[in-house]
Protein backbone atom coordinates (compact mmCIF):
# COMPACT_ATOMS: atom_id res chain seq x y z
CA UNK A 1 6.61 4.09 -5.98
CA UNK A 2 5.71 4.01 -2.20
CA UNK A 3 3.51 0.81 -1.37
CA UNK A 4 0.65 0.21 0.71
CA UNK A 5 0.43 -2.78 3.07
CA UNK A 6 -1.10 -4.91 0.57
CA UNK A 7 1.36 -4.79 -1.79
CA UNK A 8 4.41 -5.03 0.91
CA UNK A 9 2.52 -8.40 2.29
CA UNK A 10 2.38 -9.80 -1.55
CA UNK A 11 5.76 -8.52 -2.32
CA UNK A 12 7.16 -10.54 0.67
CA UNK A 13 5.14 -13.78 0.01
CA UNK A 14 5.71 -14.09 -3.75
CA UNK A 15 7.23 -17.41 -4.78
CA UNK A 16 7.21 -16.71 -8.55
CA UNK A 17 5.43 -15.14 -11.36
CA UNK A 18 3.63 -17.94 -13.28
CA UNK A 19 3.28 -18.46 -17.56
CA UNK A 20 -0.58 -17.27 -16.74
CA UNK A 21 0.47 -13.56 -15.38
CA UNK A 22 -0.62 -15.47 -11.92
CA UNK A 23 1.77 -15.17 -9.04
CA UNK A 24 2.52 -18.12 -6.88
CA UNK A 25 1.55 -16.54 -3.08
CA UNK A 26 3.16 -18.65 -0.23
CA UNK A 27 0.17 -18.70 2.17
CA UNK A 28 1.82 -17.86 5.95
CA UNK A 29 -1.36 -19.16 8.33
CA UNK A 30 -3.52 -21.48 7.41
CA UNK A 31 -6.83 -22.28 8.86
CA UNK A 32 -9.33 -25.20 8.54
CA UNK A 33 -12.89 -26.40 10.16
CA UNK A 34 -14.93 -29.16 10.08
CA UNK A 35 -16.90 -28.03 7.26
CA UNK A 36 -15.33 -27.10 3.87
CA UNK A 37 -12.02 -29.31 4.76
CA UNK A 38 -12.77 -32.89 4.22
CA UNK A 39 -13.02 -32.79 0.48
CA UNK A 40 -9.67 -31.17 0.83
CA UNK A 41 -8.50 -34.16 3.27
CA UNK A 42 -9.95 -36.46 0.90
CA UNK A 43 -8.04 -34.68 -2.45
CA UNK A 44 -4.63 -35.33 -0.67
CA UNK A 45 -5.39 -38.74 0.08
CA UNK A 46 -6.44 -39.67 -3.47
CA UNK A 47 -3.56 -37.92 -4.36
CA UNK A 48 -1.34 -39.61 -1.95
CA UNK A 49 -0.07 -36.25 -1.19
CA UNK A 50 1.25 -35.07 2.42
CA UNK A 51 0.18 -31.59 4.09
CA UNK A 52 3.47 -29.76 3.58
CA UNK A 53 3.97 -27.73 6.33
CA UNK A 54 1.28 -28.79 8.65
CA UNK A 55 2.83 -26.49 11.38
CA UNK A 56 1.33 -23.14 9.59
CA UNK A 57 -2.18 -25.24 9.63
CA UNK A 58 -4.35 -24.84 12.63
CA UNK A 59 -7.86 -26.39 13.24
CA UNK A 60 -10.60 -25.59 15.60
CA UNK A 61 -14.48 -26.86 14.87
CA UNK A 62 -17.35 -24.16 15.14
CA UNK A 63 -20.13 -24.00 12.73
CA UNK A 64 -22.00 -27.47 13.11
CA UNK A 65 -21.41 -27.81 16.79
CA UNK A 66 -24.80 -27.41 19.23
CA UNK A 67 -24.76 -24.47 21.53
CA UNK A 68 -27.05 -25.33 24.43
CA UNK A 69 -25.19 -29.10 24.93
CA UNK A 70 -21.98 -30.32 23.64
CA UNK A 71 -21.79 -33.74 25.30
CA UNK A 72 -21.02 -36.54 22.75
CA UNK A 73 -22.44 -38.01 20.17
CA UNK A 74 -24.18 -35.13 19.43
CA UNK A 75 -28.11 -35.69 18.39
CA UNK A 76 -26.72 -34.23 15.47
CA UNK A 77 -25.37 -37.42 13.88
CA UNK A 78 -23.72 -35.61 10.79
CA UNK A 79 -23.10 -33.21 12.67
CA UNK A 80 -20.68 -35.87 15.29
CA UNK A 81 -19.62 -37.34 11.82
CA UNK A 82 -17.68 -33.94 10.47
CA UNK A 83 -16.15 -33.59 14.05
CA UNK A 84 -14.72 -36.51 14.04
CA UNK A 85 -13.85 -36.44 10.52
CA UNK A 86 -11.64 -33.24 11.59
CA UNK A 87 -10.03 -35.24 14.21
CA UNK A 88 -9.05 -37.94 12.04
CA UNK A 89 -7.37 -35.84 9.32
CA UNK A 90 -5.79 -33.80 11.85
CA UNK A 91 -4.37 -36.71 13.54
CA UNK A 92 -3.19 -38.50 10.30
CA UNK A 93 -1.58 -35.33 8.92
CA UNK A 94 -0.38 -33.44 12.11
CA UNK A 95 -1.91 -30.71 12.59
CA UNK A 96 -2.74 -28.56 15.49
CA UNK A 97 -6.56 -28.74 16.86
CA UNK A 98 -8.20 -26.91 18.93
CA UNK A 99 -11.09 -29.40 19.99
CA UNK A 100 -13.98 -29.33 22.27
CA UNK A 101 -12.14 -30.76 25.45
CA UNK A 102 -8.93 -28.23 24.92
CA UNK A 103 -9.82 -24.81 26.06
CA UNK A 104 -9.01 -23.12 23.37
CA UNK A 105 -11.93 -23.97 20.86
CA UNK A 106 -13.93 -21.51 18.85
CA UNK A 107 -14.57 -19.80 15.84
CA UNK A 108 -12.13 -19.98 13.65
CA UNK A 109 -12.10 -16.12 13.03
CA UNK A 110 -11.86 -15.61 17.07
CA UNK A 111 -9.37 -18.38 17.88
CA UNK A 112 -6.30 -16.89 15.21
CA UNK A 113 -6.51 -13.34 17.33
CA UNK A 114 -7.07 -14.65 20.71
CA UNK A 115 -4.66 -16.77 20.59
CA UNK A 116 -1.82 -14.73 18.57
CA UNK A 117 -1.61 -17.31 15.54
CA UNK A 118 -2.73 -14.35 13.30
CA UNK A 119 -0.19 -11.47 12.89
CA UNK A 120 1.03 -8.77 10.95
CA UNK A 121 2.40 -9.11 7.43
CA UNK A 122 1.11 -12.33 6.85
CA UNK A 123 -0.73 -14.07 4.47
CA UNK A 124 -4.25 -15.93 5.91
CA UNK A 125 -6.20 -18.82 4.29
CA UNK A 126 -9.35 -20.19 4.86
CA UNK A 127 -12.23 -21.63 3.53
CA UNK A 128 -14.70 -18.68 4.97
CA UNK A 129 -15.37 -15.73 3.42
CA UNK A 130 -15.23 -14.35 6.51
CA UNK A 131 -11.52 -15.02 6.60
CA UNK A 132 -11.09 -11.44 5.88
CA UNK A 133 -11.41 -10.61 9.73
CA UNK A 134 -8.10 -11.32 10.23
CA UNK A 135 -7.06 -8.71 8.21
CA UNK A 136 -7.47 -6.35 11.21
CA UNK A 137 -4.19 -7.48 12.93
CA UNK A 138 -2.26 -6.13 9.45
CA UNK A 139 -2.48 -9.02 7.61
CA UNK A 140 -3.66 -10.07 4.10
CA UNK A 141 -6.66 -12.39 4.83
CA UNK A 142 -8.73 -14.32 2.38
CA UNK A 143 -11.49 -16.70 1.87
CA UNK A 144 -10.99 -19.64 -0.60
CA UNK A 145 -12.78 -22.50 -1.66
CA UNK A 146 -12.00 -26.10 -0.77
CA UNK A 147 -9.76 -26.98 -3.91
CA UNK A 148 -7.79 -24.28 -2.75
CA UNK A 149 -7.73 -25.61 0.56
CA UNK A 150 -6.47 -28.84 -0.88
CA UNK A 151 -3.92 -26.97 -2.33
CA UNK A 152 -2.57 -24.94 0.46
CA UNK A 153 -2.13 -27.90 2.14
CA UNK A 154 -0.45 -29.77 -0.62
CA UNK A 155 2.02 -26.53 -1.53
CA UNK A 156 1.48 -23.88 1.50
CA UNK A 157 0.48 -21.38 -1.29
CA UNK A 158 -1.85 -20.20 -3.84
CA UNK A 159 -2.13 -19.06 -7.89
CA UNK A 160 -3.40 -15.57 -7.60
CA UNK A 161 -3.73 -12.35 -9.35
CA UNK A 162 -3.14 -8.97 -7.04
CA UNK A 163 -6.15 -6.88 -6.32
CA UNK A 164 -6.89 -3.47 -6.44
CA UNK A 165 -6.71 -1.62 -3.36
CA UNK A 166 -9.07 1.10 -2.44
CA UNK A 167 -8.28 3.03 0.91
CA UNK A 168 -11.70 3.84 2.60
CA UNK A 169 -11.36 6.33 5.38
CA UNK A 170 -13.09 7.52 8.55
CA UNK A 171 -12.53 10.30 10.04
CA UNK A 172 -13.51 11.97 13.16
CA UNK A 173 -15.07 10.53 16.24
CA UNK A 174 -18.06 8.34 16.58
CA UNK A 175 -21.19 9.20 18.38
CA UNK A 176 -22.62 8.24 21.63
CA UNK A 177 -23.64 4.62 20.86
CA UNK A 178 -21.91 3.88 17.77
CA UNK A 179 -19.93 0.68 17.56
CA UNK A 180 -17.79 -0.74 14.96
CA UNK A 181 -20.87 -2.48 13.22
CA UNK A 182 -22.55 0.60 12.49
CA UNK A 183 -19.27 1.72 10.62
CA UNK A 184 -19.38 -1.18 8.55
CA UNK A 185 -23.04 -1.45 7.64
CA UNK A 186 -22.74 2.36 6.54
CA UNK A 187 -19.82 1.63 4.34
CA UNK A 188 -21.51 -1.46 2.86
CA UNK A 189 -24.54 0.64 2.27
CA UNK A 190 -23.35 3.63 0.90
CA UNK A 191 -20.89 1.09 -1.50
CA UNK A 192 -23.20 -1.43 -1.80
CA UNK A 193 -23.09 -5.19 -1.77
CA UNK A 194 -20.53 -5.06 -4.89
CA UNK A 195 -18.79 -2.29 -4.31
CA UNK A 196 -15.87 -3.59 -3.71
CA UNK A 197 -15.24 -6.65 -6.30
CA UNK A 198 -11.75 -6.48 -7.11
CA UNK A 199 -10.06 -4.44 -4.25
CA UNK A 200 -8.73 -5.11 -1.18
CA UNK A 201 -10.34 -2.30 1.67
CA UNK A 202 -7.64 -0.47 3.45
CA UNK A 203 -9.54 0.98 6.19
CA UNK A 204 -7.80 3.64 7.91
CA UNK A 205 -8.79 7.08 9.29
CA UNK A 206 -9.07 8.85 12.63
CA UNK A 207 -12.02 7.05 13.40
CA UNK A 208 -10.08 3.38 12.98
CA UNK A 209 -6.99 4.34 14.22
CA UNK A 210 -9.31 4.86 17.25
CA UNK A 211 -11.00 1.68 17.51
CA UNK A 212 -9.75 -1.47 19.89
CA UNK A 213 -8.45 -4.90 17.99
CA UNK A 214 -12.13 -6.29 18.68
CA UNK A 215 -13.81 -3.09 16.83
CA UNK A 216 -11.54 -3.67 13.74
CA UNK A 217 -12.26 -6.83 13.78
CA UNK A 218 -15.58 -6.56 13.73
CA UNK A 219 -15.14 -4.18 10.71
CA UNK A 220 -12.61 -6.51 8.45
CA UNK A 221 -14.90 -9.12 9.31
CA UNK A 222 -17.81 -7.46 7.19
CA UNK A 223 -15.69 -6.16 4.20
CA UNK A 224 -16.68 -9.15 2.55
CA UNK A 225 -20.40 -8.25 2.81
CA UNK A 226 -19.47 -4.89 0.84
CA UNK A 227 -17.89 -6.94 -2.38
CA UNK A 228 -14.07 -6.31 -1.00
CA UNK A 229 -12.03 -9.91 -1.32
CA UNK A 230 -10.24 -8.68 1.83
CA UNK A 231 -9.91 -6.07 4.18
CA UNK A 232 -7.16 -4.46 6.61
CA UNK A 233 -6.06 -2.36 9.20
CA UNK A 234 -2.34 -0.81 9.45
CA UNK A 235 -0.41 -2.38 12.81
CA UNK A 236 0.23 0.03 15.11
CA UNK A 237 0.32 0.58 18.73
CA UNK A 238 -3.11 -0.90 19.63
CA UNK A 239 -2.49 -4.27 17.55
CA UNK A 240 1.17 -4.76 19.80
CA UNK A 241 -0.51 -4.37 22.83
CA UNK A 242 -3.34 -6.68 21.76
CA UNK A 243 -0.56 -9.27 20.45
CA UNK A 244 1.47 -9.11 23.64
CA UNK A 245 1.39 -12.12 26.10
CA UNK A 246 -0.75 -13.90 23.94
CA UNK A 247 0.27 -18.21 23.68
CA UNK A 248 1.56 -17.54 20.20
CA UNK A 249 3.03 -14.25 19.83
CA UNK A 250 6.68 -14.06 20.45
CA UNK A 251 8.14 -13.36 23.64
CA UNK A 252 11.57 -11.49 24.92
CA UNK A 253 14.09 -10.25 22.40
CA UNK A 254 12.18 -12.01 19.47
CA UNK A 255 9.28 -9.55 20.64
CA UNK A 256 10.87 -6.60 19.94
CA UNK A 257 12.60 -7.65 16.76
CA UNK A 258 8.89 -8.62 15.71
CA UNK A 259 7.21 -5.57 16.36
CA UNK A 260 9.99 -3.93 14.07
CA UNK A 261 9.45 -5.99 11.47
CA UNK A 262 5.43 -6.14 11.50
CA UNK A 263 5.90 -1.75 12.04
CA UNK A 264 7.55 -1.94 8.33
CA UNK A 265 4.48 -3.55 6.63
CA UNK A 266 2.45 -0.13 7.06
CA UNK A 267 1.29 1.60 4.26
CA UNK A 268 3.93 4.45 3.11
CA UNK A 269 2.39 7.50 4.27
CA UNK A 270 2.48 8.49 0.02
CA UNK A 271 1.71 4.95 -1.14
CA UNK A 272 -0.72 5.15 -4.23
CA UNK A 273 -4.10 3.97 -4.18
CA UNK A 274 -6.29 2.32 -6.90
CA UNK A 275 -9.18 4.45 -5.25
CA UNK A 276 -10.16 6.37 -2.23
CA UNK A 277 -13.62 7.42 0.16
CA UNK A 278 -13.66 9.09 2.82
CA UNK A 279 -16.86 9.27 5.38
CA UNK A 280 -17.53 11.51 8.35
CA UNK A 281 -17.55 9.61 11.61
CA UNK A 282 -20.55 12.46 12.42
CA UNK A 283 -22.99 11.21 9.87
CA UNK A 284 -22.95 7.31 11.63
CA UNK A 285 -25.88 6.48 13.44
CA UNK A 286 -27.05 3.73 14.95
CA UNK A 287 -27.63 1.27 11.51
CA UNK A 288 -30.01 -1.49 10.63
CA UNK A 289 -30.62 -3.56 7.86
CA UNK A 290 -34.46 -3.40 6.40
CA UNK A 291 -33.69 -6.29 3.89
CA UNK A 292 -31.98 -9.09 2.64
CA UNK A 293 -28.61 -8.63 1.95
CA UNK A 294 -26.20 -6.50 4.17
CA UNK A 295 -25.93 -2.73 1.88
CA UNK A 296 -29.50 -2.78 2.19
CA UNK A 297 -29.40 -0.39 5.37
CA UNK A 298 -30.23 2.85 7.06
CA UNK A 299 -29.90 5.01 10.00
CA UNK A 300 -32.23 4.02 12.81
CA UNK A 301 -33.22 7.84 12.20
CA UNK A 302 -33.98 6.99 8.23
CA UNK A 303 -37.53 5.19 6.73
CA UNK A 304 -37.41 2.23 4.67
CA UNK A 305 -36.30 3.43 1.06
CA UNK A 306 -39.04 3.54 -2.17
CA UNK A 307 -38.19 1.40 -4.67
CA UNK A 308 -39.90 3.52 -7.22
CA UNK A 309 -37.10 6.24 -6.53
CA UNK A 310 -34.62 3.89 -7.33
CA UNK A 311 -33.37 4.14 -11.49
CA UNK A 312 -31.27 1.01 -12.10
CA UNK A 313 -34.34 -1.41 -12.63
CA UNK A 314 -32.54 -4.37 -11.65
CA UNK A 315 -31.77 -3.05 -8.34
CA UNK A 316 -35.48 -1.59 -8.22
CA UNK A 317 -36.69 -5.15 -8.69
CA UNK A 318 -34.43 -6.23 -6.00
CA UNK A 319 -35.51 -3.91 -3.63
CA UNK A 320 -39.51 -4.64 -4.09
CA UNK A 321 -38.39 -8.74 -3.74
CA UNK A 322 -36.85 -7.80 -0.44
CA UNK A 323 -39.31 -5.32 1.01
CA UNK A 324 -42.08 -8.34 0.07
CA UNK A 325 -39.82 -11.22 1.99
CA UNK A 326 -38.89 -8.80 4.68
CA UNK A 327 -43.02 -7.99 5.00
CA UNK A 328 -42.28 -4.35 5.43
CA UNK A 329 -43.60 -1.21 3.12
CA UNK A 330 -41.51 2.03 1.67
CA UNK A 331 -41.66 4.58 3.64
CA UNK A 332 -41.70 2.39 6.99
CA UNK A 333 -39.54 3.23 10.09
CA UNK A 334 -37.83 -0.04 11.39
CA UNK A 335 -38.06 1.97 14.77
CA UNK A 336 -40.40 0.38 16.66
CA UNK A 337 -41.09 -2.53 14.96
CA UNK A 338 -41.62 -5.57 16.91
CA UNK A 339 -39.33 -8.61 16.88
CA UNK A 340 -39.02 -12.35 18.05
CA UNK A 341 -35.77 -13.42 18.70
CA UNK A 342 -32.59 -11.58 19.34
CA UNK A 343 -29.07 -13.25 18.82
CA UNK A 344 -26.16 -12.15 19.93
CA UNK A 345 -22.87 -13.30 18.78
CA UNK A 346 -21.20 -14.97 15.85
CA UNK A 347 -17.38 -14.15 14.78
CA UNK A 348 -18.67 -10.63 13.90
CA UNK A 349 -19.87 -9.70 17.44
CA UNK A 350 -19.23 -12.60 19.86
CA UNK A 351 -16.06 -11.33 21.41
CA UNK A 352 -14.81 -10.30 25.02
CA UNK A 353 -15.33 -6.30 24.57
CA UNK A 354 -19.17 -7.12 22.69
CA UNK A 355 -20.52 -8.71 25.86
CA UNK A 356 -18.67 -6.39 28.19
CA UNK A 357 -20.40 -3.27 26.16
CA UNK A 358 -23.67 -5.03 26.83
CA UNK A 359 -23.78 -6.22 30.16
CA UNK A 360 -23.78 -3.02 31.77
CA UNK A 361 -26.82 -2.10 29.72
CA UNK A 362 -28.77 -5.39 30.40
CA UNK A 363 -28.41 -4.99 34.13
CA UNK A 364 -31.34 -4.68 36.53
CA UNK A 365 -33.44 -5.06 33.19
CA UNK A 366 -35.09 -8.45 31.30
CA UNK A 367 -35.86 -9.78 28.25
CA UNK A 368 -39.41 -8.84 27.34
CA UNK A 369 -41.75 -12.05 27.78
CA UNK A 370 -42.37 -13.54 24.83
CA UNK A 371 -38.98 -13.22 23.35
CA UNK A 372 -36.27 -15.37 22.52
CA UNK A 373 -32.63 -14.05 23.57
CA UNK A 374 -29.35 -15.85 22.87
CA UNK A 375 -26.05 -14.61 24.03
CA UNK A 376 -23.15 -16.99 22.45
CA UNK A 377 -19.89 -16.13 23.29
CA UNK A 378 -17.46 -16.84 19.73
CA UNK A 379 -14.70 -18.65 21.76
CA UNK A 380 -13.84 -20.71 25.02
CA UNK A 381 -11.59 -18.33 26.05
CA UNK A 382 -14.33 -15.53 25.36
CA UNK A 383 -16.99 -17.66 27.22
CA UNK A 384 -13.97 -18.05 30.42
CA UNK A 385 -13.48 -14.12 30.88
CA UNK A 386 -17.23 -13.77 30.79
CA UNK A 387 -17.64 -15.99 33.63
CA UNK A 388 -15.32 -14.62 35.39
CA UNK A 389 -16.17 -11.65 34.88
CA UNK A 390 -19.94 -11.84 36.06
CA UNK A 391 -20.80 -11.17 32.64
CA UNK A 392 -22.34 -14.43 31.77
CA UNK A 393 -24.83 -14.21 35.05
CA UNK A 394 -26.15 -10.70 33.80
CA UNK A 395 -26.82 -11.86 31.16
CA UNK A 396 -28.48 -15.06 32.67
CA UNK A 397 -30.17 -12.86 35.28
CA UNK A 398 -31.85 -10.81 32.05
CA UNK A 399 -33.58 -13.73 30.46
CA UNK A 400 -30.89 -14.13 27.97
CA UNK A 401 -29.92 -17.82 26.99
CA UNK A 402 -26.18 -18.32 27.63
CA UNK A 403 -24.74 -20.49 25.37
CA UNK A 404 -21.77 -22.54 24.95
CA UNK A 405 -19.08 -20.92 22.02
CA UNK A 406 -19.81 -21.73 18.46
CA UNK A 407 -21.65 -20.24 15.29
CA UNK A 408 -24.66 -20.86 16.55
CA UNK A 409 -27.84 -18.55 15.03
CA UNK A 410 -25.07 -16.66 12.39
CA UNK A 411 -25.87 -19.45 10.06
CA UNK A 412 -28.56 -23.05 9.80
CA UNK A 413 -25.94 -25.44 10.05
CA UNK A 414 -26.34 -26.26 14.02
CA UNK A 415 -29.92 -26.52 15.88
CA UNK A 416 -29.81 -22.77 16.58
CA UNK A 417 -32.59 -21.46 14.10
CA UNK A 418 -35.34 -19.30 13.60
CA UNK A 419 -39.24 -20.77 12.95
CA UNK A 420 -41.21 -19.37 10.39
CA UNK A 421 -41.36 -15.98 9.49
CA UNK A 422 -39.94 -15.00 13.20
CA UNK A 423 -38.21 -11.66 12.69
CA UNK A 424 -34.55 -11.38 14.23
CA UNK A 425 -32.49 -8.56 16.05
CA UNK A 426 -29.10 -10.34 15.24
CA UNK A 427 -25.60 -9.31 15.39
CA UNK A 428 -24.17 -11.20 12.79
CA UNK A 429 -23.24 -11.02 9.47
CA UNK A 430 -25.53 -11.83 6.89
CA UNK A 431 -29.09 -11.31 6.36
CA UNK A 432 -29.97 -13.90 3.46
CA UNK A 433 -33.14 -15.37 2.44
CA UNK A 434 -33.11 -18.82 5.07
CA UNK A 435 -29.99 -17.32 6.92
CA UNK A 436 -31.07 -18.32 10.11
CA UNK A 437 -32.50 -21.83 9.21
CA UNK A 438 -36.25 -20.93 8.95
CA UNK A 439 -36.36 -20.65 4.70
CA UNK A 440 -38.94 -17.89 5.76
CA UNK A 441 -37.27 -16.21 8.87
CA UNK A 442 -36.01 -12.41 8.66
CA UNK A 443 -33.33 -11.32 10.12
CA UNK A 444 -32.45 -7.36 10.47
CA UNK A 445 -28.57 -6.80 11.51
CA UNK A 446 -27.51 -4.76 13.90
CA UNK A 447 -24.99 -3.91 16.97
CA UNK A 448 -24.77 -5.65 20.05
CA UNK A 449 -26.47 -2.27 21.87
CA UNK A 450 -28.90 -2.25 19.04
CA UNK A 451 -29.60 -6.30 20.05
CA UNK A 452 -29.88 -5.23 23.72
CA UNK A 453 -31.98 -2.98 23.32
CA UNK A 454 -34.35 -4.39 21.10
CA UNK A 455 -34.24 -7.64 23.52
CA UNK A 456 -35.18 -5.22 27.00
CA UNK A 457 -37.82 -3.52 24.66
CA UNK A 458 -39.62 -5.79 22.44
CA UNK A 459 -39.22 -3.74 19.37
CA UNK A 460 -36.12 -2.30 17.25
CA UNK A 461 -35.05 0.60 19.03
CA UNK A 462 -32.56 3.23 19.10
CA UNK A 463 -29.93 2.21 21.94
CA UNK A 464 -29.35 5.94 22.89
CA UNK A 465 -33.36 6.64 24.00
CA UNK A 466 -33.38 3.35 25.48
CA UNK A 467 -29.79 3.59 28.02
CA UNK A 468 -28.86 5.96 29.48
CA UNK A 469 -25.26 4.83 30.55
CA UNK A 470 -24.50 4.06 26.71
């Protein structure tokens, strides 16, 4: 039987079949932060165990770190404590960091790209979910917990059963104003939330096939919201060129051999699938979220769904909880609704081609008084080009707060945080109760033109009335 990426990539990393029905999965890339690695550090040591091939582990810190000042000690002083925490285990056990003063700092779901560490036909670990954005260079990316952490660095692999893999397609082209994150909070809506427990999303189509590195990795990046342990992309052309000349992607004749060997990971054109969707690229719109978790979404054209229309009365009474916390009624367009803050960024939308797409919509235009705007480029490197650019001083020049690369608002583990029930226009990730640090703040997600233009209006908008050069 022909086989699909995912089963090529576990095929070529499997150590052995263990007495469980488990297989033994030699991890390729490995990736830690400050935050759920020092219980692992701390496993080894009480182990007396080494990291065994701290070459494949790479480091970078990114979710506790302040945005608006990152002189040390932080104010933060748990915050300075994890940092330096990460310094000291990477120090004792060797491996590569990419801290503060380097250049090269960022999130960790930026820095892998960016930098070429992540590449076809691997296998990525880290502990974040959102580890399935690397999946969009043609690798097999997942999220694990921080015993598993432990034990990639004791072993350089994992005990793990194969997944199903579902193939979800897009075909067509995308309309005027229709990014990458309205593909994926469609899919997650139309799937839901738990859709995809079980399977691994091959995303493919006309419509991806079409899309930058950035846009798919925008999209990988949220197959996590929609259930999916990971999600991919097939290599081709567009993921070579992005790989090229970056520090860590081979060079000369071991460039060409690579590309031939990361081509032959591909899905067979007749591999079989577990399952299959397919979605018109025509019916995406502009998307928002109206509640509090990420397949609760429409159409900036649609109203806020009726929970008494809804049959399954567990997700009726889930519906009627998050219509109540969100403070909005059925029947309600989002369009026009006012909002307090707008954030962009995060590893789903706080790359190079995010702020480019935005800047020449925010310029000759401002902030609307009264409102909060953060811009937060994901990566040093990201936060460089924009500089250099101009981008950063459009964005300055609108009212927006430019901020120095980390998680920032995606999550309340830095100062970066919403007060009370402030409602956000934010292009990252999740939309959880507390999210955003305020354990009563709302937060509706959205695409970086969607975040613009909310931030130059005052009020959730559709990006297509409000620019014209969209």
């Amino acid at each position: 039987m022909r086989r699909t990426l995912y089963q090529k990539v576990w095929d070529a990393h499997t150590v052995r079949n263990l007495p469980d029905g488990r297989t033994q999965l030699f991890i390729a890339t490995h990736y830690v932060h400050e935050v759920t690695s020092p219980q692992a550090f701390a496993m080894l040591r009480e182990l007396g165990l080494p990291v065994l091939h701290p070459e494949r582990t790479f480091a970078t810190v990114d979710h506790i770190i302040p945005t608006d000042n990152q002189d040390e000690p932080f104010a933060d002083a748990r915050a300075q404590a994890m940092l330096d925490a990460l310094r000291n285990n990477c120090k004792q056990f060797g491996i590569r960091f990419f801290d503060l003063p380097g250049g090269q700092q960022g999130i960790v779901h930026m820095v892998g790209p960016e930098l070429g560490i992540s590449q076809p036909g691997m296998t990525i670990a880290c502990g974040d979910s959102h580890t399935a954005t690397h999946g969009a260079m043609g690798a097999v990316a997942m999220g694990i917990g921080s015993t598993q952490v432990r034990d990639v660095l004791a072993t350089q692999s994992l005990a793990m059963s194969p997944l199903k893999v579902r193939r979800v397609r897009v075909e067509g082209h995308l309309g005027r104003g229709v990014s990458a994150k309205d593909v994926a909070l469609h899919i997650i809506g139309r799937l839901g939330a738990q859709g995809g427990l079980g399977y691994a999303y091959e995303f493919a189509g006309s419509a991806i096939c079409s899309m930058g590195m950035d846009g798919r990795l925008t999209l990988c990046n949220m197959a996590i919201e929609g259930g999916a342990r990971c999600g991919y992309v097939n290599p081709d052309a567009t993921t070579f060129e992005y790989l090229c000349g970056r520090p860590f992607a081979p060079t000369g004749a071991e460039w060409d051999a690579a590309v031939r060997r990361w081509s032959s990971f591909s899905s067979d054109e007749d591999a079989a699938y577990d399952d299959e969707i397919s979605f018109d690229a025509a019916d995406i719109e502009p998307t928002v979220t109206w509640g509090i978790s990420p397949d609760m979404s429409i159409g900036i054209s649609e109203v806020v769904p009726n929970p008494d229309e809804e049959l399954d009365a567990q997700k009726r009474a889930a519906m009627r909880a998050a219509l109540e916390y969100m403070q909005l009624q059925p029947g309600e367009s989002l369009k026009g609704k006012s909002i307090d803050v707008v954030f962009i960024g995060s590893c789903t939308n706080g790359r190079i081609s995010d702020f480019r797409s935005v800047a020449p919509l925010l310029k000759g235009r401002h902030v609307v008084p009264g409102i909060r705007a953060l811009a937060v480029p994901g990566s040093q490197e990201t936060a460089r080009q924009c500089e250099e650019e101009g981008i950063a001083g459009i964005f300055r020049e609108a009212g927006f707060e430019w901020r120095l690369p980390g998680c920032s608002m995606c999550l309340a583990m830095n100062p970066d945080r919403l007060e009370g029930t402030q409602l956000c226009a934010s292009t990252s990730n999740r939309n959880f109760k507390g999210r955003q640090g305020s354990p009563i703040g709302r937060t509706l997600l959205m695409s970086p033109a969607m975040a613009a233009a909310a931030a130059v209006s005052g009020k959730v908008s559709d990006p297509r009335e409000i620019f014209n050069n969209l």
